[in-house]
Protein backbone atom coordinates (compact mmCIF):
# COMPACT_ATOMS: atom_id res chain seq x y z
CA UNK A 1 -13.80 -2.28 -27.99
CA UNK A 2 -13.58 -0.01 -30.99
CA UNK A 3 -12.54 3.82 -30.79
CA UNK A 4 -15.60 5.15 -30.52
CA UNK A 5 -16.77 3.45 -28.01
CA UNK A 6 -13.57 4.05 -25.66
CA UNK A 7 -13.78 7.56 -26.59
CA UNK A 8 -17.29 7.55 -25.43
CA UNK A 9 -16.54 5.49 -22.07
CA UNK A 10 -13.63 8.27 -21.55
CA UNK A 11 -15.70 11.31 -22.38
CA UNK A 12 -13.58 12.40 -25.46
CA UNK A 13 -13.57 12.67 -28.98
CA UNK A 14 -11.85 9.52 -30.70
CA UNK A 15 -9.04 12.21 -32.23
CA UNK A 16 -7.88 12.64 -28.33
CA UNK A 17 -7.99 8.63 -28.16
CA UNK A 18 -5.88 8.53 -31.17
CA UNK A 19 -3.18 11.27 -30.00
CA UNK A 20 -3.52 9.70 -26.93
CA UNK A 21 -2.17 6.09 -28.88
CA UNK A 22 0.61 8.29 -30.96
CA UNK A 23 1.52 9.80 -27.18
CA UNK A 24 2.56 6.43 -26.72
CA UNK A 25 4.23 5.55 -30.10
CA UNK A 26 1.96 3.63 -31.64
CA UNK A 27 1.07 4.58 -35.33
CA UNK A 28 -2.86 4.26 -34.54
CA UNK A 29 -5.43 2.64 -32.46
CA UNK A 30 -5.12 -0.89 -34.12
CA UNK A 31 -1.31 -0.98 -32.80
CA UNK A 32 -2.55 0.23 -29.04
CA UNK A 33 -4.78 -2.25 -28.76
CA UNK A 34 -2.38 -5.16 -29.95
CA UNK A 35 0.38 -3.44 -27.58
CA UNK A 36 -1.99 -3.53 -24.76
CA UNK A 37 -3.37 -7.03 -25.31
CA UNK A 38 0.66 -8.28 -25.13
CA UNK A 39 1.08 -5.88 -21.94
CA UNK A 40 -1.84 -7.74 -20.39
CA UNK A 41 -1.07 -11.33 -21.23
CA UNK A 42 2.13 -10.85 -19.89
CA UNK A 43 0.69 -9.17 -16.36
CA UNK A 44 -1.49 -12.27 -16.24
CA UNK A 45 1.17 -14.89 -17.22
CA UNK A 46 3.46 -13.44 -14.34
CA UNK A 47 0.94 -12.98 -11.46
CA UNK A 48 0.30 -16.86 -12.55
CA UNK A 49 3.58 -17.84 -11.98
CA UNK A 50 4.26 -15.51 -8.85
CA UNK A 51 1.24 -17.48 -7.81
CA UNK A 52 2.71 -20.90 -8.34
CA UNK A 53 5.88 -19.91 -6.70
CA UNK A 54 4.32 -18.98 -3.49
CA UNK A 55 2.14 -22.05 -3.74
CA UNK A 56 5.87 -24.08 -3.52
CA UNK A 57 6.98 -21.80 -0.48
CA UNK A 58 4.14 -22.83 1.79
């Protein structure tokens, strides 16, 4: 998804998007996006292993 079109999904301009990314210290949209990709891999990866550990419990 590129700026523009979160900005449009939101209902803002992409220069709120992009203070929006520098709110959360990143140095532009490029760098949110990579940081949020990471965030979400690692959501995934550890719901899959809570997963696998309940699996063992029952």
């Amino acid at each position: 998804m590129t700026i523009r079109e979160l900005a449009e999904a939101a209902g803002v301009s992409t220069t709120t998007v992009l203070r929006f990314c520098r709110k959360l210290q990143c140095e532009g949209y490029s760098e949110f996006r990579v940081r949020l990709n990471y965030i979400s891999s690692r959501m995934s990866l550890n719901r899959q292993i809570s997963a696998q550990r309940n699996n063992e419990l029952f």
